[in-house]
Protein backbone atom coordinates (compact mmCIF):
# COMPACT_ATOMS: atom_id res chain seq x y z
CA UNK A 1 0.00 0.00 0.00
CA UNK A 2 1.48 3.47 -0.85
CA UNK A 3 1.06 5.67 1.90
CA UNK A 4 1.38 9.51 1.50
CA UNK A 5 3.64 11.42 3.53
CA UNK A 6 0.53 13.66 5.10
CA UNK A 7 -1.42 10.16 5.93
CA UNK A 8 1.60 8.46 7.41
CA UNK A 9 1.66 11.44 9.94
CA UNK A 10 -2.16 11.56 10.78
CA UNK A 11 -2.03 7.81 11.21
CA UNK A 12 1.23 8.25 13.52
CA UNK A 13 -1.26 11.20 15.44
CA UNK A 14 -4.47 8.70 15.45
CA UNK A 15 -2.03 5.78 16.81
CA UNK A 16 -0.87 8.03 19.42
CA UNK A 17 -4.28 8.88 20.64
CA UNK A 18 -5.67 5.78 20.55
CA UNK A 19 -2.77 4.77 23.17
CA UNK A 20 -3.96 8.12 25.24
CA UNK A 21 -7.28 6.07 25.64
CA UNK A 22 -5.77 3.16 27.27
CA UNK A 23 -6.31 5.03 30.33
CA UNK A 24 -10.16 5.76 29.76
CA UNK A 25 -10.77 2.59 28.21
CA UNK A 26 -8.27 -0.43 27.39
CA UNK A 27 -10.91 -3.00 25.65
CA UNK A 28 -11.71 0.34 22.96
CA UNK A 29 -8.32 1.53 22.42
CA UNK A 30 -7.21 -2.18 21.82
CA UNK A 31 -9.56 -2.49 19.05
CA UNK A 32 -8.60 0.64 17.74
CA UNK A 33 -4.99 0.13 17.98
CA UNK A 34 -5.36 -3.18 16.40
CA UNK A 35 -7.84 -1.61 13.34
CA UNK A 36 -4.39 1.11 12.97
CA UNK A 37 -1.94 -1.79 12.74
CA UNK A 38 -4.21 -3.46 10.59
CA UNK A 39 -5.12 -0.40 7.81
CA UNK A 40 -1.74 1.46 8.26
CA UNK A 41 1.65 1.08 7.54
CA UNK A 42 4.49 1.48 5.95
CA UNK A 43 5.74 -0.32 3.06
CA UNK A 44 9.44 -1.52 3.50
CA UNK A 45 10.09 -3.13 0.21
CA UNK A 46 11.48 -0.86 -1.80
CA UNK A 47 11.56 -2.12 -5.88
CA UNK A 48 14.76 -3.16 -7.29
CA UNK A 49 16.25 -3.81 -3.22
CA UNK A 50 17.52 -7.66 -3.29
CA UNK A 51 18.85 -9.68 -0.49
CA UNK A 52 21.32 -12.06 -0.22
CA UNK A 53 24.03 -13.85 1.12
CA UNK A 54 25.44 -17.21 2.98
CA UNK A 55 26.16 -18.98 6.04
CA UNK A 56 30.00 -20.47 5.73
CA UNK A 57 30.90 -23.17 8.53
CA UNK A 58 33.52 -25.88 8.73
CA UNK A 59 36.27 -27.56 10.47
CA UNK A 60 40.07 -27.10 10.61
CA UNK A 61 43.05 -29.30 11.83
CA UNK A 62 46.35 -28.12 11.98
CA UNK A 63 49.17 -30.66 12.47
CA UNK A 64 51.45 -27.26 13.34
CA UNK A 65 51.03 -26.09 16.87
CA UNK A 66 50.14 -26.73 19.92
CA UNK A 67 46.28 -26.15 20.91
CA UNK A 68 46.55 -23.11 22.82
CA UNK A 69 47.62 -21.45 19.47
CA UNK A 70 51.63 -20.65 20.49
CA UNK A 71 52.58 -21.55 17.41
CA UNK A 72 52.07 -20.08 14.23
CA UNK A 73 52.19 -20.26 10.22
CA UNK A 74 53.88 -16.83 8.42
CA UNK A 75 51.33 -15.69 5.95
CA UNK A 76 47.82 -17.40 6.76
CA UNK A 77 44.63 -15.86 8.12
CA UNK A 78 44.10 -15.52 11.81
CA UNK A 79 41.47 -18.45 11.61
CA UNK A 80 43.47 -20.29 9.09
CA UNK A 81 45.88 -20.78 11.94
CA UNK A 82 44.23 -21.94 15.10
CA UNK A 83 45.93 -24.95 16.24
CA UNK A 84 44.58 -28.96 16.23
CA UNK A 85 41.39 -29.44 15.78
CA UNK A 86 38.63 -26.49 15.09
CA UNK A 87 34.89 -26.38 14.15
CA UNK A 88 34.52 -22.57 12.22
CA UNK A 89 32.04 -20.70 11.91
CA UNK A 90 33.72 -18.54 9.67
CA UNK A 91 30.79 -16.14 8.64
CA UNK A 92 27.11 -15.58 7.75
CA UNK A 93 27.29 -12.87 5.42
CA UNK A 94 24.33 -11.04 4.69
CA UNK A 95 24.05 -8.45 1.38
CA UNK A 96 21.59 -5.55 0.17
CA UNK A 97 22.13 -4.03 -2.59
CA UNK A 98 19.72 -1.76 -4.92
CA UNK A 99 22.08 -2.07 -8.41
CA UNK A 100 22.14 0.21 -11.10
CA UNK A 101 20.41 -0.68 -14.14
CA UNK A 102 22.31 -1.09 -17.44
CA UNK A 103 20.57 1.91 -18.84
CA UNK A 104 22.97 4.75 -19.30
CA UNK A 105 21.21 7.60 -17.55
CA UNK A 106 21.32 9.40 -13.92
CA UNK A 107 20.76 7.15 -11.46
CA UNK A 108 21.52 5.79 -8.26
CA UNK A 109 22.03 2.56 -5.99
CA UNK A 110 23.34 1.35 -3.43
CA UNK A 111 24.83 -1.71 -1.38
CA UNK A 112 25.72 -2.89 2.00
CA UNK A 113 27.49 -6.19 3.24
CA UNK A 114 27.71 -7.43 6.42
CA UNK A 115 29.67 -10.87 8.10
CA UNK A 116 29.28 -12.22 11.45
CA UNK A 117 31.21 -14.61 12.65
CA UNK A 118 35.17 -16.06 13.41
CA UNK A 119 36.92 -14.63 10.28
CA UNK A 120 35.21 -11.23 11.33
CA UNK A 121 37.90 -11.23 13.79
CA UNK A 122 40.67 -10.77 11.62
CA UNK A 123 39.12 -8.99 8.70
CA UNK A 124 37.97 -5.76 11.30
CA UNK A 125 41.47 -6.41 12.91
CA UNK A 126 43.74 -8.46 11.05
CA UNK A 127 46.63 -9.53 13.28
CA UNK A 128 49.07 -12.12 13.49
CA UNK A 129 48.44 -12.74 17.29
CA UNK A 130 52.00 -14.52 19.19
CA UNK A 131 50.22 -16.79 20.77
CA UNK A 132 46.46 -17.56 21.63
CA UNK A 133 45.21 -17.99 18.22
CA UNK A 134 42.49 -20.16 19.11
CA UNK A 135 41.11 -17.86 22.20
CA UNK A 136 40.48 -15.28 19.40
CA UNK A 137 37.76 -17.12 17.71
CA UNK A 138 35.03 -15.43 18.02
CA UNK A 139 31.88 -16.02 16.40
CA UNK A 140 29.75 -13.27 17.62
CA UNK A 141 32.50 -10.44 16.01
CA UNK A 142 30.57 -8.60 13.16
CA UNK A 143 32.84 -7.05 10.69
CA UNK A 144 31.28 -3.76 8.06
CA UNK A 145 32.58 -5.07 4.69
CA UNK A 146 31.69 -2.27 2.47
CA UNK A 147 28.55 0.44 2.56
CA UNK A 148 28.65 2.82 -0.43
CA UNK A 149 26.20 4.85 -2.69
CA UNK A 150 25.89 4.06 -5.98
CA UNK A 151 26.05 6.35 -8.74
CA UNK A 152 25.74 6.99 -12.47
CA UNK A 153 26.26 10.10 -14.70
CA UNK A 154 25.68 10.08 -18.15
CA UNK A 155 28.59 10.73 -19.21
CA UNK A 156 30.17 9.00 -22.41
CA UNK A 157 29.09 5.06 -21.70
CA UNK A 158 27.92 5.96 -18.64
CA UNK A 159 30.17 7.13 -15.29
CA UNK A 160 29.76 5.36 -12.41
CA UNK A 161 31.14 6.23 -8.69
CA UNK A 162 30.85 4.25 -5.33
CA UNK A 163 31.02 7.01 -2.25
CA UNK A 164 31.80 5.31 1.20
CA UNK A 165 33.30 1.70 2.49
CA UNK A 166 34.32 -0.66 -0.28
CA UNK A 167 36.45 -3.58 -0.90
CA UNK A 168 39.90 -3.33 -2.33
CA UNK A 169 40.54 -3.10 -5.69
CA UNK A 170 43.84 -5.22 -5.20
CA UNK A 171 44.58 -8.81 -5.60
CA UNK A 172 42.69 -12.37 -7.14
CA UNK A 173 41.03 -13.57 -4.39
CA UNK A 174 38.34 -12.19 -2.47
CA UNK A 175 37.26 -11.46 1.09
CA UNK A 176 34.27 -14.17 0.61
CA UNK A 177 35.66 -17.42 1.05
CA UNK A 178 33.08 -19.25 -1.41
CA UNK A 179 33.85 -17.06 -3.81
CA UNK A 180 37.66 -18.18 -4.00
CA UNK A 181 38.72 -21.30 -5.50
CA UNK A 182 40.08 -22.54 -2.26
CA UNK A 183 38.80 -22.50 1.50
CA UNK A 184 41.88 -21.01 3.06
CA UNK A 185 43.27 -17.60 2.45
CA UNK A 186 46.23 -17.39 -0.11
CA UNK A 187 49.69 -15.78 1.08
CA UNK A 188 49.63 -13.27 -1.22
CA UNK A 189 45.65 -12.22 -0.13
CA UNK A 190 47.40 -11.81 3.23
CA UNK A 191 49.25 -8.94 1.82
CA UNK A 192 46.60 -6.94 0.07
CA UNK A 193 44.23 -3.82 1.76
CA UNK A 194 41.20 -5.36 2.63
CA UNK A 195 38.90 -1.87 2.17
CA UNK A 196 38.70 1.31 1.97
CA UNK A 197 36.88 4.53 2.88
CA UNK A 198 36.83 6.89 -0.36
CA UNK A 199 35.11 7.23 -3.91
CA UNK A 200 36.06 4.98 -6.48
CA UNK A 201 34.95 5.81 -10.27
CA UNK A 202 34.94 2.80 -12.80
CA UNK A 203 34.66 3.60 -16.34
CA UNK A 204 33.86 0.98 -19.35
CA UNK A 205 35.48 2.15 -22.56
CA UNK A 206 34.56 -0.53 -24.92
CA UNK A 207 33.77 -4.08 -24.83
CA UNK A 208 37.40 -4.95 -24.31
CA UNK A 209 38.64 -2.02 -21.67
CA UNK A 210 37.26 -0.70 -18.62
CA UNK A 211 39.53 1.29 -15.98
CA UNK A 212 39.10 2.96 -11.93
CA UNK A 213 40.61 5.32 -10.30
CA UNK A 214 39.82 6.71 -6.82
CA UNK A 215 40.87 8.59 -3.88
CA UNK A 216 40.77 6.90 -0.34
CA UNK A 217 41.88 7.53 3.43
CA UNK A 218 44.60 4.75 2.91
CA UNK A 219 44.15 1.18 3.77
CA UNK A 220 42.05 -0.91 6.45
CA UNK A 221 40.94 2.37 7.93
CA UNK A 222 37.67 4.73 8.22
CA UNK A 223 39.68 7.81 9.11
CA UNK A 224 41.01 10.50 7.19
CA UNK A 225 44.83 10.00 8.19
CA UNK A 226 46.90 6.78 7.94
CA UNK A 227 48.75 5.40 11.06
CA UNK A 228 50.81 8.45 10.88
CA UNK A 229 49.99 11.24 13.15
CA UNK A 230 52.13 14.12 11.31
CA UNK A 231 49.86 14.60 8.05
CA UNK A 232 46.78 14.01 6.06
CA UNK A 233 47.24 10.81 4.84
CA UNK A 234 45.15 9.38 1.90
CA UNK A 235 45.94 6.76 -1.09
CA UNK A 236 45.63 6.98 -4.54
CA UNK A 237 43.90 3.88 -6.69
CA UNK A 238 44.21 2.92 -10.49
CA UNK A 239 43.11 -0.08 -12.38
CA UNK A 240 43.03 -1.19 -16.27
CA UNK A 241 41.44 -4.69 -17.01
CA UNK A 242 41.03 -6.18 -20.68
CA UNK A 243 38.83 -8.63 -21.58
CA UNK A 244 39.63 -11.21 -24.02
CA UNK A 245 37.18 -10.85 -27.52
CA UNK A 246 35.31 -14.30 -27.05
CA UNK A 247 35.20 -12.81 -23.14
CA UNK A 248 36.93 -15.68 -22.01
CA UNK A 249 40.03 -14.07 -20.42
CA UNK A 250 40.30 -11.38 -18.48
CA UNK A 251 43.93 -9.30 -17.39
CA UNK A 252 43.81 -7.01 -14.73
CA UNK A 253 46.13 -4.43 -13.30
CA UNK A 254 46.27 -2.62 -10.18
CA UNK A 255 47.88 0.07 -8.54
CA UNK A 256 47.54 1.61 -5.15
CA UNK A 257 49.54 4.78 -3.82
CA UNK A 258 49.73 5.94 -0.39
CA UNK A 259 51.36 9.34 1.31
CA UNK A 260 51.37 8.46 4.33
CA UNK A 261 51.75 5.57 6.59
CA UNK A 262 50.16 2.32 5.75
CA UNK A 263 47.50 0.89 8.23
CA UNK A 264 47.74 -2.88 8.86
CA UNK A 265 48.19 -4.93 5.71
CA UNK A 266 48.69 -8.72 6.80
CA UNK A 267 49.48 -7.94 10.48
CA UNK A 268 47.59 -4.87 12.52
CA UNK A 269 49.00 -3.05 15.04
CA UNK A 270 48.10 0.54 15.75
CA UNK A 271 50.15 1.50 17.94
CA UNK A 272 52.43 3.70 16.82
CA UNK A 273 56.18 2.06 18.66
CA UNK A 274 55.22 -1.37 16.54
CA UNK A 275 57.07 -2.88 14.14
CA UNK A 276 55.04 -2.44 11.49
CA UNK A 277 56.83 -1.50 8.02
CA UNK A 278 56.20 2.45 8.05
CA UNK A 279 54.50 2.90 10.75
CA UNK A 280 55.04 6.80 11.37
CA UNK A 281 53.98 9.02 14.27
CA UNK A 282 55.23 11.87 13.47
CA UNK A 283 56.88 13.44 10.25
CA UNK A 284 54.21 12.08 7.47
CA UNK A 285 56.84 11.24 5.02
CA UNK A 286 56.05 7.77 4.83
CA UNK A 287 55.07 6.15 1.31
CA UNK A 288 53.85 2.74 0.53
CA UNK A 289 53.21 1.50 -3.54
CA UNK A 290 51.97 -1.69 -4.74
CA UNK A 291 51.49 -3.12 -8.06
CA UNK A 292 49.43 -6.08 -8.52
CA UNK A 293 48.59 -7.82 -11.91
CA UNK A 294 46.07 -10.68 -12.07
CA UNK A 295 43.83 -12.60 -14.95
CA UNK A 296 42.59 -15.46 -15.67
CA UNK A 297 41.49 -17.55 -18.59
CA UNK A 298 39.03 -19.78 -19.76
CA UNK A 299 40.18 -22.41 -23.06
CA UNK A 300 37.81 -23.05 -25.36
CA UNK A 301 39.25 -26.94 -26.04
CA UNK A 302 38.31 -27.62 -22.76
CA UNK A 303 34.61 -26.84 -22.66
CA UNK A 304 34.63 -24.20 -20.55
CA UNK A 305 35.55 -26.95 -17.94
CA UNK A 306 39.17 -25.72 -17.24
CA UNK A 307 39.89 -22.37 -15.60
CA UNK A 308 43.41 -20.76 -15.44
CA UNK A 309 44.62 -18.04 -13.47
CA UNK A 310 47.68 -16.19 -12.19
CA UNK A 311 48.38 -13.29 -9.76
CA UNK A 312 51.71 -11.03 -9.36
CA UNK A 313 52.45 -8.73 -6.86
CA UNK A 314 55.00 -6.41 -5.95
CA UNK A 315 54.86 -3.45 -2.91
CA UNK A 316 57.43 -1.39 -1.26
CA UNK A 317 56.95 0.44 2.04
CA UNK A 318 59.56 3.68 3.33
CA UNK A 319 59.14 4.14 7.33
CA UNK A 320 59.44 7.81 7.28
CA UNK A 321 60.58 8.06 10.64
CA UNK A 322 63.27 7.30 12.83
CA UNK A 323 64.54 4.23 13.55
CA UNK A 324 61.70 2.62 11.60
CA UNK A 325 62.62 0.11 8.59
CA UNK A 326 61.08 0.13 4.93
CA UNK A 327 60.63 -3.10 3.37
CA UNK A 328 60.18 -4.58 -0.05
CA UNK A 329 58.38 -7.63 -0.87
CA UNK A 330 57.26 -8.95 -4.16
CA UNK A 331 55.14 -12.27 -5.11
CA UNK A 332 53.27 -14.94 -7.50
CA UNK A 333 50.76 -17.67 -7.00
CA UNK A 334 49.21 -19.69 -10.55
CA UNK A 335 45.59 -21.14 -9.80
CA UNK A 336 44.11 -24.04 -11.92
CA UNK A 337 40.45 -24.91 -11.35
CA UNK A 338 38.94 -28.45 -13.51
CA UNK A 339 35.20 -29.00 -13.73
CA UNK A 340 34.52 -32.55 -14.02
CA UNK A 341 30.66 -32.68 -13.96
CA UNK A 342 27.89 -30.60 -12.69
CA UNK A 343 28.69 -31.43 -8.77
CA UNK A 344 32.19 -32.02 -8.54
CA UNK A 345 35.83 -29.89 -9.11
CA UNK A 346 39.03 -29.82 -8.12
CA UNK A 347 41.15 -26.61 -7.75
CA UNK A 348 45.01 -26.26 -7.21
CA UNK A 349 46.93 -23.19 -5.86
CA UNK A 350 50.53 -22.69 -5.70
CA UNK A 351 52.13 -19.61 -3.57
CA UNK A 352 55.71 -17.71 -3.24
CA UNK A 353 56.00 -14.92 -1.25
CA UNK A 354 59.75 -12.72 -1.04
CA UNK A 355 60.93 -10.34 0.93
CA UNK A 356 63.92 -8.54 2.04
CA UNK A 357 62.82 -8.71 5.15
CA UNK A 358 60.00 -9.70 7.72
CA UNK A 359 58.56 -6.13 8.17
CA UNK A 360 55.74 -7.25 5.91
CA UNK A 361 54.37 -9.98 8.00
CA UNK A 362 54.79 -8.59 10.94
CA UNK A 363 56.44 -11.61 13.13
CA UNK A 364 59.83 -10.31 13.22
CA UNK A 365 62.12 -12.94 15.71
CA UNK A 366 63.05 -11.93 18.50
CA UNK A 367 60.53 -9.46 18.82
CA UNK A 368 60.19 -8.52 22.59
CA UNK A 369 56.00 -8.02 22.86
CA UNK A 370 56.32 -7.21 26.29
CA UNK A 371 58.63 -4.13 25.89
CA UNK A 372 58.27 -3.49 22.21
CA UNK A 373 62.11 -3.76 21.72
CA UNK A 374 62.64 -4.01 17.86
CA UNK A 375 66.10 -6.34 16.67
CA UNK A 376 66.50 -4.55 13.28
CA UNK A 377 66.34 -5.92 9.90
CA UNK A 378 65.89 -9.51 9.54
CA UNK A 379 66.86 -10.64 6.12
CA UNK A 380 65.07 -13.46 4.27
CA UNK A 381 61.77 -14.09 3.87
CA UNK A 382 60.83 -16.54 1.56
CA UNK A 383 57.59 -18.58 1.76
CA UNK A 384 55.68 -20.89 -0.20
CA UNK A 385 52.39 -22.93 -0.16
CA UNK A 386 50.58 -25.49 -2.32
CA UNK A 387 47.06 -26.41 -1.47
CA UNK A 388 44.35 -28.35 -3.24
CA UNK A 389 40.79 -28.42 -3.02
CA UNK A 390 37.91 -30.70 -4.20
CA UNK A 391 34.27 -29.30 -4.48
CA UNK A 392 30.96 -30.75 -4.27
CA UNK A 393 27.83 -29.24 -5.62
CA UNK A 394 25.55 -31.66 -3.77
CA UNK A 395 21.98 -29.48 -4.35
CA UNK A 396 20.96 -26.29 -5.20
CA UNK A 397 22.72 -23.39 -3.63
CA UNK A 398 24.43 -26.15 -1.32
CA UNK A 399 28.20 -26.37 -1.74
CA UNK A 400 30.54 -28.98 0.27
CA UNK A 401 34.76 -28.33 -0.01
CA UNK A 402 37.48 -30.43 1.27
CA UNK A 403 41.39 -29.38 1.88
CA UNK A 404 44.78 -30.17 1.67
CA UNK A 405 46.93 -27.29 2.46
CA UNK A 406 50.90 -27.43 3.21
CA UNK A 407 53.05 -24.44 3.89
CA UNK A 408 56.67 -24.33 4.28
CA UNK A 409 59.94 -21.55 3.79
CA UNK A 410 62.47 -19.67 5.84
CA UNK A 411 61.39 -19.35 9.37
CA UNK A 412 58.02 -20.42 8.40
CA UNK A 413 56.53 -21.44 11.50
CA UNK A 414 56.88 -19.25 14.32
CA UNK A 415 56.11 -18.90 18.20
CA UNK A 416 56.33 -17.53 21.59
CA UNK A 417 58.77 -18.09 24.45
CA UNK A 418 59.45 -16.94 27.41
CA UNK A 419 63.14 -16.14 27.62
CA UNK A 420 66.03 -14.46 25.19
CA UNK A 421 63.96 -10.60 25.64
CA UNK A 422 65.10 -7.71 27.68
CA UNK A 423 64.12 -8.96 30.69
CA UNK A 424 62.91 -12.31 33.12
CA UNK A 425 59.50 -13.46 32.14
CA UNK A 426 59.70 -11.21 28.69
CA UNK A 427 57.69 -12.92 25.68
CA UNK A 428 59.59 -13.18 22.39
CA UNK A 429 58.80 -14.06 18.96
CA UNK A 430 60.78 -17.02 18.05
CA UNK A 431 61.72 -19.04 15.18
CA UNK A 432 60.30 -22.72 15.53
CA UNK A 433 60.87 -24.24 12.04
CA UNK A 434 60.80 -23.83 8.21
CA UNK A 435 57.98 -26.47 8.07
CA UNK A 436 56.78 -27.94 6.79
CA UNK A 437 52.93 -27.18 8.01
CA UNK A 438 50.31 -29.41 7.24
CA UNK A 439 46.33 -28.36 7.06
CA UNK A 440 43.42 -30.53 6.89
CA UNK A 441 39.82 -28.80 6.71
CA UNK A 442 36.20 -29.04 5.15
CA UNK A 443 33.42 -26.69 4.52
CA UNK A 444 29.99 -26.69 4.08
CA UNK A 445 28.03 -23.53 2.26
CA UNK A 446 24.71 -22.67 2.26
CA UNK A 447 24.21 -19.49 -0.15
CA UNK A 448 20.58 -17.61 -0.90
């Protein structure tokens, strides 16, 4: 029923009066109450609004680490890494969105995500915790993926702008885990912004070549400064993707500049004395750049049965302030994704992650978490991971995955002890082993 803006408000007056009679008489101003709720209202379904979304849960074992979480694997998500045995809840994720049309004219949308549940953890805070992995998960953690307004000018093909919280534009993978061709988090995902806050344009020249470019706070962060306190940090996007004639391959490349201070990128730590690479409280000079270029490609002699894809990634960070340490890091990963029949597929990932030191990361050894002490530049990271992943499409929006991950590399696997710092009792990042790590897990999606 469409209710005018003059009747909503004399129906809000009548409701109101009819609860003034409760007083004078409850049977009568229950009946009219009731007749109000009855012939009143106001219509919430707006035309062109959809819902949607999907409840992710499933169970973890890693053969790495002890169950109270001490030890650690360099480069995978915080609930990637809980130790032994772990049932997940990894997220309900629920979507509205009100999408532009494909008319090219003014209009406007819009679209809001929300997930609930363990990996919220990480993606609102994304740490590499020393210790007590598994007494972070946290089901009931809600994390704000993205919240933006849609719009379109007219312009040319048609000019369209998101304005608030949106996912990066950076990397392969994606922050929904049924959306990537494994269950588990790659290294190089680990590496990327997860949001921003900002406006992003997207323009579609032709079939074949569609670019962005946008201005945003900086990364992982809903204010309008960086870590650093000294200046006005903000970050500068670009992308150019081409798409293959017969739209079967796409190539994608990314670029993201920022002027100040990074936030947390596969570690968090705001505080300002961490050791995260250019972490800056105080002159603003801090830069961080990253190039990432991914595609993917579908052959034709297979069917459309066989996907293909690659991603390639390289980033530098300068601390901008004394005593800090800038850091380089660069990597690849190939994906390979076979669809037998309508219900079952195997996918295959392969990983290497450099860099020329363990800034990036975040668990520099040695580290002394009690005091903050920072040992200086560790040379040497180098870390790799293969995992593969069989899929079952048992029903209708029902999707079933099982896992074989293994990590391994310099330093790979890392803990806590409780000797070797600054002082008795201190608690220091340590070196455990080069790996390798072994990880076992399933999961079971229900999307709508």
């Amino acid at each position: 029923m469409n209710i005018k803006p003059m009747d909503a408000v004399l129906a809000a007056l009548v409701v109101v009066a009819s609860v003034s009679l409760a007083d004078s008489g409850p049977d009568a101003s229950a009946k009219d109450t009731k007749k109000m709720v009855q012939n009143n209202f106001v219509e919430t379904a707006q035309k062109g609004v959809k819902l949607s979304g999907y409840v992710d849960t499933g169970y973890s074992y890693n053969f790495t680490g002890a169950s109270n979480g001490t030890d650690s694997v360099s480069g995978r998500f915080g609930s990637d890494t809980a130790g032994k045995g772990d049932f997940n809840l990894y997220a309900v994720k629920i979507a509205l969105e009100k999408a532009l049309s494909s008319e090219n004219k003014a209009q406007a949308g819009f679209r809001a995500d929300v997930m609930i549940g363990e990996d919220a953890v990480y993606l609102a805070n994304r740490t590499a915790v020393q210790g007590g992995i598994n007494d972070d998960q946290n089901s009931n953690s809600l994390f704000l993926e993205q919240a933006y307004v849609n719009l379109r000018a007219p312009v040319g093909n048609g000019w369209d702008f998101k304005v608030g919280k949106f996912v990066s534009i950076l990397g392969y993978e994606v922050i929904e885990r049924p959306g990537n061709m494994n269950i588990t988090y790659g290294l190089l995902w680990q590496q990327f912004p997860l949001f921003y806050t900002g406006v992003l344009s997207s323009y579609k020249f032709d079939e074949y070549l569609d670019g962005k470019l946008g201005v945003v706070n900086g990364s992982n962060t809903d204010n309008n400064t960086t870590t650093g306190g000294g200046g006005d940090g903000c970050a500068v996007l670009a992308a150019l993707n081409v798409t293959a004639p017969d739209g079967n391959a796409n190539w994608s490349n990314n670029f993201q500049y920022s002027s100040n201070s990074e936030n947390d990128t596969s570690v968090s730590s705001n505080s300002n004395s961490g050791f995260i690479a250019g972490n800056n409280n105080s002159s603003g000079s801090a830069y961080t750049f990253i190039y990432d270029s991914w595609g993917n490609w579908s052959p034709k002699f297979a069917d459309n049965k066989l996907l293909l894809a690659f991603d390639a990634t390289i980033g530098t960070s300068n601390a901008g302030r004394s005593g800090g340490e800038s850091t380089t890091w660069c990597g690849a990963a190939a994906y390979a994704k076979y669809q037998f029949n309508d219900w079952l597929s195997l996918s295959c990932r392969g990983e290497y992650l450099h860099g020329n030191n363990y800034e990036k990361i975040g668990n520099e050894l040695n580290y002394d978490l009690s005091t903050g002490q920072d040992p200086g530049n560790q040379s040497g990271m180098d870390l790799w991971e293969y995992t593969i992943t069989a899929g079952f499409n048992v029903i209708d929006n029902l999707m079933i995955r099982a896992e074989y991950r293994l990590d391994w590399g310099n330093n790979s696997v890392y803990g806590t002890t409780d000797s070797g710092g600054t002082g008795a009792g201190d608690t220091v990042v340590d070196a455990v082993s080069s790996g390798p790590a072994h990880y076992a897990g399933a999961e079971v999606v229900y999307s709508f």
